[in-house]
C-alpha atoms as a PDB file:
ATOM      1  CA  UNK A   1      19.645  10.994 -22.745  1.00  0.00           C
ATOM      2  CA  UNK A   2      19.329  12.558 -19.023  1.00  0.00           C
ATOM      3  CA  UNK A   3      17.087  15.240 -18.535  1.00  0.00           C
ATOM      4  CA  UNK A   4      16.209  17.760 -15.794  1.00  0.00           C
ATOM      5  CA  UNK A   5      12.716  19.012 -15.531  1.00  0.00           C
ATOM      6  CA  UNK A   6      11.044  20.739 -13.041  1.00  0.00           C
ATOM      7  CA  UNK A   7       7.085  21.001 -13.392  1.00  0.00           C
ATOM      8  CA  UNK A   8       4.315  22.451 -11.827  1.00  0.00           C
ATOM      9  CA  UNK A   9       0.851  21.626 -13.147  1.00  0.00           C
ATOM     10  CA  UNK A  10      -2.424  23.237 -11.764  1.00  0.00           C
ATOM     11  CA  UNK A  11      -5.221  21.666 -14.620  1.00  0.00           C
ATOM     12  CA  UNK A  12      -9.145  22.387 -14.289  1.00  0.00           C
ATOM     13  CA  UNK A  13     -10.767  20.001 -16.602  1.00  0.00           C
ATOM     14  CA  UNK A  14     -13.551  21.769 -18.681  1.00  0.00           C
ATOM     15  CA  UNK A  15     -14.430  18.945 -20.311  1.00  0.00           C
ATOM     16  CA  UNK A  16     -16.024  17.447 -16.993  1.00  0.00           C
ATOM     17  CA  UNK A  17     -18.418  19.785 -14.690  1.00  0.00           C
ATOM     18  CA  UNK A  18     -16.236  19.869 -11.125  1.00  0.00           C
ATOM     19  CA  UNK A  19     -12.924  20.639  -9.548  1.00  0.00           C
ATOM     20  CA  UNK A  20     -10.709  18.593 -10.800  1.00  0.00           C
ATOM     21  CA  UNK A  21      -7.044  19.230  -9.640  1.00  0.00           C
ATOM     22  CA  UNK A  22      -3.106  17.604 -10.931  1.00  0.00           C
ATOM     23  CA  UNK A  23      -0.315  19.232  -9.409  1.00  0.00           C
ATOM     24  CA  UNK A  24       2.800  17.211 -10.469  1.00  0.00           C
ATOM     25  CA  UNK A  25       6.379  18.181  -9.660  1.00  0.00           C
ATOM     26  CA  UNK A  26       9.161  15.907 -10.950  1.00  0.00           C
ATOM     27  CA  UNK A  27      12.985  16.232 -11.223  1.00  0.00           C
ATOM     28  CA  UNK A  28      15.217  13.344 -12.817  1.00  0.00           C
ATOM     29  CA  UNK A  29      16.158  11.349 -15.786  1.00  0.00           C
ATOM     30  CA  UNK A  30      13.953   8.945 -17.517  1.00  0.00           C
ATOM     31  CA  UNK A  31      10.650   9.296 -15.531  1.00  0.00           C
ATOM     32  CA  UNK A  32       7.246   8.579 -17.000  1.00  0.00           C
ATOM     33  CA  UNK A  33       4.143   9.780 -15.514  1.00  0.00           C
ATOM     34  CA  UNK A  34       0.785   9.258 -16.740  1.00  0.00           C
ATOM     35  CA  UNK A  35      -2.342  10.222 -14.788  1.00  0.00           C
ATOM     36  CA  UNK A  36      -6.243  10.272 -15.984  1.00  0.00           C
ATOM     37  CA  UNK A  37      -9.157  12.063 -14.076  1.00  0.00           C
ATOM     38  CA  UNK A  38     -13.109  11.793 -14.979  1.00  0.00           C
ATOM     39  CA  UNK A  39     -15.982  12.853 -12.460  1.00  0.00           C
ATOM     40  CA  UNK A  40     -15.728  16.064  -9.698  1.00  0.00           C
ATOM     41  CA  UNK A  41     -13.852  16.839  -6.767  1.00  0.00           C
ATOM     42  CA  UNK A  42     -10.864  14.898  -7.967  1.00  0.00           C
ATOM     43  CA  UNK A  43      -7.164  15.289  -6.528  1.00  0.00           C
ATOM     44  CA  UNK A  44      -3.977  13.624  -7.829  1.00  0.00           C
ATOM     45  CA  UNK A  45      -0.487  14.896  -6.673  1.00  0.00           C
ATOM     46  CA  UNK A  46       2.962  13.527  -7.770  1.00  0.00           C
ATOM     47  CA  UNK A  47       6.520  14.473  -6.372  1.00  0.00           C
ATOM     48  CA  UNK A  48       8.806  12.478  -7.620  1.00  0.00           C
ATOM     49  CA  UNK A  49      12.005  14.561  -6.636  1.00  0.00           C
ATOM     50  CA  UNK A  50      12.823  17.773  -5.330  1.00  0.00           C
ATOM     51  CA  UNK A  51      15.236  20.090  -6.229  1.00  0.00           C
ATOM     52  CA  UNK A  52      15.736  21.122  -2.525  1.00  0.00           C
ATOM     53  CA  UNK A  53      15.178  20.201   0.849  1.00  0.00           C
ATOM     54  CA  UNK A  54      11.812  21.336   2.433  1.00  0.00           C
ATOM     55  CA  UNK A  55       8.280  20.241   3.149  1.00  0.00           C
ATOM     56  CA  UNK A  56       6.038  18.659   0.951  1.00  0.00           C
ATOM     57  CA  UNK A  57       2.284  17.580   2.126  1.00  0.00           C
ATOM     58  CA  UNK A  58       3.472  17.344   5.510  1.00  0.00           C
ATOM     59  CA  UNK A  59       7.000  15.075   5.053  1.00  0.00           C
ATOM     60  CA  UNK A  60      10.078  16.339   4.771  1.00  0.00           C
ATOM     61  CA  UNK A  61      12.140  15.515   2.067  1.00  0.00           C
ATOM     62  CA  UNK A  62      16.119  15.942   1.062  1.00  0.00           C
ATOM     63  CA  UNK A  63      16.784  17.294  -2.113  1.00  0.00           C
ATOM     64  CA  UNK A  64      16.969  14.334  -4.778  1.00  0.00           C
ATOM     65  CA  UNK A  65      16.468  13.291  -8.229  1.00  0.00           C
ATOM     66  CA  UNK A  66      13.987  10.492  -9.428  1.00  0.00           C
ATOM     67  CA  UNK A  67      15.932   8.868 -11.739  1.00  0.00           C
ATOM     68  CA  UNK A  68      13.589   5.947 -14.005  1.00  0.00           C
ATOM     69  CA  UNK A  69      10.594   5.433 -11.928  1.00  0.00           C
ATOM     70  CA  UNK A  70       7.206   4.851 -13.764  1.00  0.00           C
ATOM     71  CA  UNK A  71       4.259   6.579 -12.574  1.00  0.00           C
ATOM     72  CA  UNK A  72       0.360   5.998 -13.403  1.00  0.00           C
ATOM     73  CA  UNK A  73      -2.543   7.188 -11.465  1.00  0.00           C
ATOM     74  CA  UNK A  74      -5.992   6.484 -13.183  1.00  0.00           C
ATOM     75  CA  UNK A  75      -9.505   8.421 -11.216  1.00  0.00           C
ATOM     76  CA  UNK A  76     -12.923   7.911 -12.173  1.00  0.00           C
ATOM     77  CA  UNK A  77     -15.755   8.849 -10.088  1.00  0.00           C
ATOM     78  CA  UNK A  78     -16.607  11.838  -7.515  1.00  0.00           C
ATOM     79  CA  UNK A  79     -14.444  13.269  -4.576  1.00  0.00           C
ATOM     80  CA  UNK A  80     -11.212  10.845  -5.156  1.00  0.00           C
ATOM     81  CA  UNK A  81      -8.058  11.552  -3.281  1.00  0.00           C
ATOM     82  CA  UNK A  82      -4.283   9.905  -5.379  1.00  0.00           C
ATOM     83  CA  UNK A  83      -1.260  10.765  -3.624  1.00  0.00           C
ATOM     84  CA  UNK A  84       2.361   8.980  -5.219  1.00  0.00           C
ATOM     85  CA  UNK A  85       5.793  11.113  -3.660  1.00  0.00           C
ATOM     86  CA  UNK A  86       9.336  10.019  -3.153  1.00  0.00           C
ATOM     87  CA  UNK A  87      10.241  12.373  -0.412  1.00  0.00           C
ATOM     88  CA  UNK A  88      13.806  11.666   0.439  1.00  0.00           C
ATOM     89  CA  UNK A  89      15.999   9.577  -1.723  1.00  0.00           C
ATOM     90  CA  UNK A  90      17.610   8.770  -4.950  1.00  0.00           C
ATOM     91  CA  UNK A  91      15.215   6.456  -7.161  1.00  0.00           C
ATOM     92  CA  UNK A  92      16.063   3.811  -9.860  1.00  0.00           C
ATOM     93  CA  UNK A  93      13.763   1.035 -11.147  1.00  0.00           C
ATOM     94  CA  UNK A  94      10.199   1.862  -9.553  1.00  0.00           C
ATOM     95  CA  UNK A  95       6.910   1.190 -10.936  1.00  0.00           C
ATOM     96  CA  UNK A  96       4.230   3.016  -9.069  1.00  0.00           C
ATOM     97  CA  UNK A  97       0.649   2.597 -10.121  1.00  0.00           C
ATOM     98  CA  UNK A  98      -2.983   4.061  -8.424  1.00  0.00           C
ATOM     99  CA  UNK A  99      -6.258   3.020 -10.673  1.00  0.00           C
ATOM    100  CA  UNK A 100      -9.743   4.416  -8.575  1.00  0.00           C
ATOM    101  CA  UNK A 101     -12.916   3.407  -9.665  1.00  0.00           C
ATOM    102  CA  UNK A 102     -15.762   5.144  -7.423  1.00  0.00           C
ATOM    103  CA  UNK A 103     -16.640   7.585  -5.065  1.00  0.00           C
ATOM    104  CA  UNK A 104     -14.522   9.206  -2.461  1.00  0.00           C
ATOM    105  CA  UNK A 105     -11.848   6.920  -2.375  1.00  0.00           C
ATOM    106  CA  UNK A 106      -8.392   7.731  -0.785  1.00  0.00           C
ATOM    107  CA  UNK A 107      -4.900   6.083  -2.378  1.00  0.00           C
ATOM    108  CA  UNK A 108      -1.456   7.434  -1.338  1.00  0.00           C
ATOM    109  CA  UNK A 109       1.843   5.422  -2.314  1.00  0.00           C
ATOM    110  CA  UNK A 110       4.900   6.829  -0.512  1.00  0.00           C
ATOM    111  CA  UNK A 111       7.854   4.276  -1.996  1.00  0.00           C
ATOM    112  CA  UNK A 112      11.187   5.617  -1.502  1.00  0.00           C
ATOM    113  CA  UNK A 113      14.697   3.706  -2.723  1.00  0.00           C
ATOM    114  CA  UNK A 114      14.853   1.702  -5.322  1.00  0.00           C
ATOM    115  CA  UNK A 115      13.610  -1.365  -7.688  1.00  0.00           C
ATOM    116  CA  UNK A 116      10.072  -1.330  -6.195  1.00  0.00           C
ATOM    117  CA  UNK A 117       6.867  -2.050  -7.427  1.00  0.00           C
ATOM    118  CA  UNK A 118       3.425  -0.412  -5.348  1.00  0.00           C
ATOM    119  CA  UNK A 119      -0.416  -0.702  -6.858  1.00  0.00           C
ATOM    120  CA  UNK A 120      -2.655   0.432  -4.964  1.00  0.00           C
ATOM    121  CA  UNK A 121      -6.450  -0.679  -6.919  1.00  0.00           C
ATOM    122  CA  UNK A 122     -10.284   0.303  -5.992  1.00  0.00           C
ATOM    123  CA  UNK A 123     -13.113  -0.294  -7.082  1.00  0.00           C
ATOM    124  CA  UNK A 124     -16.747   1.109  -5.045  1.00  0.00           C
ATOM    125  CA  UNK A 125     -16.641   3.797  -2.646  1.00  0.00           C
ATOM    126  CA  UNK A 126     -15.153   5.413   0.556  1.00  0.00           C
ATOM    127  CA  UNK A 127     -11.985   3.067   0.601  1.00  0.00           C
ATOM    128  CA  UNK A 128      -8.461   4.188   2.020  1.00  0.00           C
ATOM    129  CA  UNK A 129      -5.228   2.580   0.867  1.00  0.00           C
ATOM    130  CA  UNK A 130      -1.971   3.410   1.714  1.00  0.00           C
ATOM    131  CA  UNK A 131       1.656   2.370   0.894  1.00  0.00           C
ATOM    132  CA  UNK A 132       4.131   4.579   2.812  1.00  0.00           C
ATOM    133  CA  UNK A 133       7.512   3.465   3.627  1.00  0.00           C
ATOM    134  CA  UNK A 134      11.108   2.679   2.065  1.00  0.00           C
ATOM    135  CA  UNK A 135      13.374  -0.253   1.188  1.00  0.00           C
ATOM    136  CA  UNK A 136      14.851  -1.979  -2.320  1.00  0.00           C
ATOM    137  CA  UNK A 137      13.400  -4.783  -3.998  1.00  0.00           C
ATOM    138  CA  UNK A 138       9.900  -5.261  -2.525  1.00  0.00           C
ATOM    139  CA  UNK A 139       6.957  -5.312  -4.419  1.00  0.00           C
ATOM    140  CA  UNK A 140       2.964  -3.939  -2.307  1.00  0.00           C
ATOM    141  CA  UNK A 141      -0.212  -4.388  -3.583  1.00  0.00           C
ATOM    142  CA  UNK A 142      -3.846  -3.519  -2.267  1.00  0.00           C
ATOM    143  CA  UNK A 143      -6.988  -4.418  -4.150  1.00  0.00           C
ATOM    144  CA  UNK A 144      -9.993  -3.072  -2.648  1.00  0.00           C
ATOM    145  CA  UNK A 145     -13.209  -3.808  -4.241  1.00  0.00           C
ATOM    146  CA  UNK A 146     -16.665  -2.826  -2.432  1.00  0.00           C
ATOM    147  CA  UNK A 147     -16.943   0.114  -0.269  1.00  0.00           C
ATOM    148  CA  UNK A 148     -15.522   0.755   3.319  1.00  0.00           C
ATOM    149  CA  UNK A 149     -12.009  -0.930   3.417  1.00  0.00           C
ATOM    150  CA  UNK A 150      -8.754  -0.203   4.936  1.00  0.00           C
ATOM    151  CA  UNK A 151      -5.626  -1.093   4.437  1.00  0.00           C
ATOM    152  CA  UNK A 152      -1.926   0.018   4.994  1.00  0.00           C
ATOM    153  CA  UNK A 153       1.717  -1.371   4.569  1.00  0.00           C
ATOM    154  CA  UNK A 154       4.178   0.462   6.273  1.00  0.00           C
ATOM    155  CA  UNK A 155       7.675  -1.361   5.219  1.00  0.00           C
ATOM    156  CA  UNK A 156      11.089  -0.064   5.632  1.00  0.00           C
ATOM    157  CA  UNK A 157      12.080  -3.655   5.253  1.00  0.00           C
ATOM    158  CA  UNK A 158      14.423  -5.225   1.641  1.00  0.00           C
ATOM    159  CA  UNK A 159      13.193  -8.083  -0.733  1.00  0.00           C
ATOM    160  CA  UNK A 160      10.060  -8.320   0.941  1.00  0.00           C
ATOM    161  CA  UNK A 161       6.106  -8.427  -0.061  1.00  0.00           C
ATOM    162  CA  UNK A 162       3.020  -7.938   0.963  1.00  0.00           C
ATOM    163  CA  UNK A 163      -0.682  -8.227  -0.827  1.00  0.00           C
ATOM    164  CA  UNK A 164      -4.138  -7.410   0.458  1.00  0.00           C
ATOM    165  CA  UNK A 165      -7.253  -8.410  -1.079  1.00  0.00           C
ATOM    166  CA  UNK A 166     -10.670  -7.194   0.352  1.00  0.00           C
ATOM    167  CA  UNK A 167     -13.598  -7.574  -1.060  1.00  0.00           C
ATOM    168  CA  UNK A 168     -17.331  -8.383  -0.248  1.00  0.00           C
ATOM    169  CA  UNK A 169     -19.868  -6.273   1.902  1.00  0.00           C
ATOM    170  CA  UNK A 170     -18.090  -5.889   4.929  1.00  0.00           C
ATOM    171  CA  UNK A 171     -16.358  -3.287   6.647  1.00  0.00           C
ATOM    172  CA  UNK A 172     -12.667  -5.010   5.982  1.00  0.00           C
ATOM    173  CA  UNK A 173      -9.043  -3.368   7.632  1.00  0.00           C
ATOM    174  CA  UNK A 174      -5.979  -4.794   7.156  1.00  0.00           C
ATOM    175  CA  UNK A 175      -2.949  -3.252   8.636  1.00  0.00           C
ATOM    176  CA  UNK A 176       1.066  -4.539   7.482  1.00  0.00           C
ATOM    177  CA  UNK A 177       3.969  -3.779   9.662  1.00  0.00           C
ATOM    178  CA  UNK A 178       7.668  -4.291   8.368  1.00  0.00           C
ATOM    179  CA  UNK A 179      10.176  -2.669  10.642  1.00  0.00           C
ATOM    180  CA  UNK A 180      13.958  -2.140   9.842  1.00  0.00           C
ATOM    181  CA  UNK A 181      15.856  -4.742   9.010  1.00  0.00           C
ATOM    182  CA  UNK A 182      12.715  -7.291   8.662  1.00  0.00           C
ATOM    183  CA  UNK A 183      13.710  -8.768   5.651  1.00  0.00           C
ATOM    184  CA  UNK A 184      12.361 -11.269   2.562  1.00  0.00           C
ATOM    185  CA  UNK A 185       9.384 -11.394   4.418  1.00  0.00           C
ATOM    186  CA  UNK A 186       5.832 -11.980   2.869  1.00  0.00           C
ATOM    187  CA  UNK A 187       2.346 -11.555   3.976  1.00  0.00           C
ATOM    188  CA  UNK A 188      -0.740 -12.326   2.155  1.00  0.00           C
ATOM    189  CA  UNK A 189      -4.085 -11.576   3.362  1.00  0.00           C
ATOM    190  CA  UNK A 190      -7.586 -11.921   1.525  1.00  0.00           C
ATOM    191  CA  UNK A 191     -10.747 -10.756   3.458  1.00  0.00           C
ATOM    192  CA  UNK A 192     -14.282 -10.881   2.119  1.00  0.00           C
ATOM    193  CA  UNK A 193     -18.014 -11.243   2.868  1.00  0.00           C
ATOM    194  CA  UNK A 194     -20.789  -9.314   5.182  1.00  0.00           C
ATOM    195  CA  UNK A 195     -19.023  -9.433   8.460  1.00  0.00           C
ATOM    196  CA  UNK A 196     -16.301  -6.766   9.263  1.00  0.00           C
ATOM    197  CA  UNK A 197     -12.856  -8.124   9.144  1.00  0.00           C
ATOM    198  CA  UNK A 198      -9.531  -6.996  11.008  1.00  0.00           C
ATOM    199  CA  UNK A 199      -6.032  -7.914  10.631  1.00  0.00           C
ATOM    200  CA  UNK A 200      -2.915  -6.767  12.100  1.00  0.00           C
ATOM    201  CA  UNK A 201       0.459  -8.551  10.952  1.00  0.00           C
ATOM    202  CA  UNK A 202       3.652  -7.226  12.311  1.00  0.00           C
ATOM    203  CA  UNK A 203       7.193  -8.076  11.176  1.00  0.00           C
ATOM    204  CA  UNK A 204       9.507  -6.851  14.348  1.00  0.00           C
ATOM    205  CA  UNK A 205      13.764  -5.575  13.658  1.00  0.00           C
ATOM    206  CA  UNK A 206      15.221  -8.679  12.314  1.00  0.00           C
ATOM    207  CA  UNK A 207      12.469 -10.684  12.122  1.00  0.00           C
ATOM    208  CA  UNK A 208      13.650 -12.354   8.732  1.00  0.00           C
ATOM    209  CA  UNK A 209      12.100 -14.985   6.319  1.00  0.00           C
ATOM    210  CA  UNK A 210       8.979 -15.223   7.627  1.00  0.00           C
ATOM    211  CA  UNK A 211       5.375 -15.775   5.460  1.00  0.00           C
ATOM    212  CA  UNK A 212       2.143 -15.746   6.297  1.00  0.00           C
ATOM    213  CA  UNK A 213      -1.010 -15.827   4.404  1.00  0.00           C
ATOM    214  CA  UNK A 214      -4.505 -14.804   6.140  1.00  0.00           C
ATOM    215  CA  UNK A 215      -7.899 -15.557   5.039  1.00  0.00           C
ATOM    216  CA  UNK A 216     -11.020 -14.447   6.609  1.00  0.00           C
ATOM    217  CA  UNK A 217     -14.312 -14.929   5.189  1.00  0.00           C
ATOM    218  CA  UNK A 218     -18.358 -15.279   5.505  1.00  0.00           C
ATOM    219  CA  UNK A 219     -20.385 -13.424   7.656  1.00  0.00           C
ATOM    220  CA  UNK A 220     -18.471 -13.514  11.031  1.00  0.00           C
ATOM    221  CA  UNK A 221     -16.571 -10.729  12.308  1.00  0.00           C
ATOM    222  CA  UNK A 222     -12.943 -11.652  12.371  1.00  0.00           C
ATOM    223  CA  UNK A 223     -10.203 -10.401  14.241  1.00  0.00           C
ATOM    224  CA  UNK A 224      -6.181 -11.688  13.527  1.00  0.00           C
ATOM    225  CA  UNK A 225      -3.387 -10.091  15.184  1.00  0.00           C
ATOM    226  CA  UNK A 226       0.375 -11.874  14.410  1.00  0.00           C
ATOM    227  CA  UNK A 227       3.675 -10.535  15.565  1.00  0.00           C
ATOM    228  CA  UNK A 228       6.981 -11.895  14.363  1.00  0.00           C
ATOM    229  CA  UNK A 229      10.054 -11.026  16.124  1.00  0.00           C
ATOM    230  CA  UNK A 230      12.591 -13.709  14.958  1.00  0.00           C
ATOM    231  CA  UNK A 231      13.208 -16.168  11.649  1.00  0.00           C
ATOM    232  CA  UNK A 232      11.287 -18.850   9.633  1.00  0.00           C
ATOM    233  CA  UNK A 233       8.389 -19.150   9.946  1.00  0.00           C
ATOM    234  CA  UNK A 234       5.719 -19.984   7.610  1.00  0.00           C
ATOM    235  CA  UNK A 235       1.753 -19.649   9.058  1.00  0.00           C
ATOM    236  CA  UNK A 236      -1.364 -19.931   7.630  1.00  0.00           C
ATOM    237  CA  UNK A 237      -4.286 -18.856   9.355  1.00  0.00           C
ATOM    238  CA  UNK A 238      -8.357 -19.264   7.694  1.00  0.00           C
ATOM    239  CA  UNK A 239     -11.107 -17.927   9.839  1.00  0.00           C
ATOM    240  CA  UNK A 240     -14.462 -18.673   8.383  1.00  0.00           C
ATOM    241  CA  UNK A 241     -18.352 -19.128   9.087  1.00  0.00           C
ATOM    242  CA  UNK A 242     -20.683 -16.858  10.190  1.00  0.00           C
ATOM    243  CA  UNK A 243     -19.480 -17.113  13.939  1.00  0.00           C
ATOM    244  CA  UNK A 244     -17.095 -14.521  15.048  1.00  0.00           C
ATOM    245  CA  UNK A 245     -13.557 -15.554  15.098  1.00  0.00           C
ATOM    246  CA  UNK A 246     -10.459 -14.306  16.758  1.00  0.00           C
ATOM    247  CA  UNK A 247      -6.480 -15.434  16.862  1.00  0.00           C
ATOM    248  CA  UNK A 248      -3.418 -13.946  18.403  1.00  0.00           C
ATOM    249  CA  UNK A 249       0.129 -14.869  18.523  1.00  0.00           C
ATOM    250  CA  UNK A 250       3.663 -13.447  18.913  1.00  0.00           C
ATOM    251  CA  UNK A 251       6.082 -15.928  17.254  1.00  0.00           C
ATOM    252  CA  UNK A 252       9.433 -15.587  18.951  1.00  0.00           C
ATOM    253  CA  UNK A 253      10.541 -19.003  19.756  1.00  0.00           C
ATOM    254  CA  UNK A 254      14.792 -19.684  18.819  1.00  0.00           C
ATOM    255  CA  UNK A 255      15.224 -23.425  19.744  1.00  0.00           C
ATOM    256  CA  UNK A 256      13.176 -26.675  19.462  1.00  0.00           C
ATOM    257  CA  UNK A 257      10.382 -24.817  17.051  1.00  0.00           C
ATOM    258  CA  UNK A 258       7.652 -25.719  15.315  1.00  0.00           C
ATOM    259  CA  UNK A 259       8.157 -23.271  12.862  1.00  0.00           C
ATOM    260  CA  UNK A 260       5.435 -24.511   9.631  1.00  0.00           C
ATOM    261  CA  UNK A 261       2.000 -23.571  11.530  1.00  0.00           C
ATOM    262  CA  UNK A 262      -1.802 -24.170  10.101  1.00  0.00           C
ATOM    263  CA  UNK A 263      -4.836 -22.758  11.840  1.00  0.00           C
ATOM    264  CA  UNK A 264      -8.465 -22.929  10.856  1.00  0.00           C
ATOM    265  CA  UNK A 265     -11.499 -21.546  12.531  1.00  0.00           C
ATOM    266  CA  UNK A 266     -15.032 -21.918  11.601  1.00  0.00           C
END
């Protein structure tokens, strides 16, 4: 059966001392939204489709239904901020989920088209993770446990994927680039230990089935930085040890490539 709704939820929690605050507006057929808060100073807010154009939290949006996307957003601890909108388009097949464990944490999935799945998972304290972009058929995940880690994907790529891992003591930040047209791409990258990690992975217009899988670990502070602008490739890159480590590279070669490429530091 289709059904319409339009809702607007303001909740204080009395059950928990605090400010707790949902504001969910949805619009569509078959949409399923679920979304738990514990602690103080909480915020979660859902748009999942708009029943005209305007401005929402700063993005403008065209009017749109949601259609069958699946929404969760879990919040435990002090001071977390859970964002999940669809801003622009017509939705079918999304599965959308946000679980917070901690203390002033940030998570905000922007996923707009259709069959794609976004997590966004942490775990400790003063993390940011962000999803933003649009595309069909991808599926984003960022698992953050510890405190002080960053990461973003920005895609407006198709049948594409990208997963961050970050864990240990360190100061970790991970940033995932997929322009237009970069498609069935993949990037993997896992950082952990004391020493602050960086990584920067960008997937250039038409830069097409390309993966890559980073690893930096121990106590060094690592820096990656990869740019893709054309086809094929498939690199894996490890930086380890307690020495600091750094790599750069812009893979854009067309003929007479080496196109399978390992690198380890330590």
């Amino acid at each position: 059966m289709v059904r319409a709704i339009t809702l607007l939820l303001l909740i204080s929690l009395p059950s928990f001392a605090g400010d707790n605050l949902i504001t969910i507006q949805t619009k569509g057929s078959g949409t399923s939204i679920t979304t738990i808060q514990n602690g103080n100073g909480n915020t979660t807010t859902i748009l999942c489709g708009a029943a005209a154009s305007g401005t929402y939290g700063n993005t403008n949006y065209s009017a749109h239904t949601c259609t069958n996307a699946t929404w969760s957003s879990k919040t435990e601890g002090n001071s977390n901020v859970a964002k999940i909108y669809t801003v622009w388009s017509n939705h079918s097949g999304n599965t959308f989920t946000i679980d917070i464990d901690g203390n002033d944490n940030y998570a905000y999935i922007d996923q707009d088209e259709s069959s794609n799945t976004s997590i966004v998972s942490q775990t400790g304290n003063s993390n940011s993770g962000e999803q933003l972009g649009s595309g069909v058929s991808n599926v984003y995940s960022i698992t953050q446990n510890g405190n002080n880690k960053y990461a973003k994907i920005l895609s407006f790529s198709d049948y594409s994927d990208a997963s961050i891992t970050q864990s240990g003591t360190g100061a970790h930040n991970t940033y995932v680039y997929y322009a237009n047209y970069a498609d069935n791409n993949s990037a993997t990258v896992t950082q952990s230990g004391s020493g602050n990690k960086d990584a920067d992975i960008f997937f250039n217009a038409d830069a097409d089935n390309n993966t890559v899988a980073l690893t930096q670990t121990d106590g060094g502070a690592h820096v990656a930085n990869m740019t893709f602008t054309t086809d094929d490739y498939t690199v894996g890159v490890t930086q380890q040890g307690a020495t600091a480590q750094s790599y750069s590279a812009t893979f854009n070669c067309t003929t007479e490539c080496t196109k399978t490429i390992t690198i380890t530091q330590q």
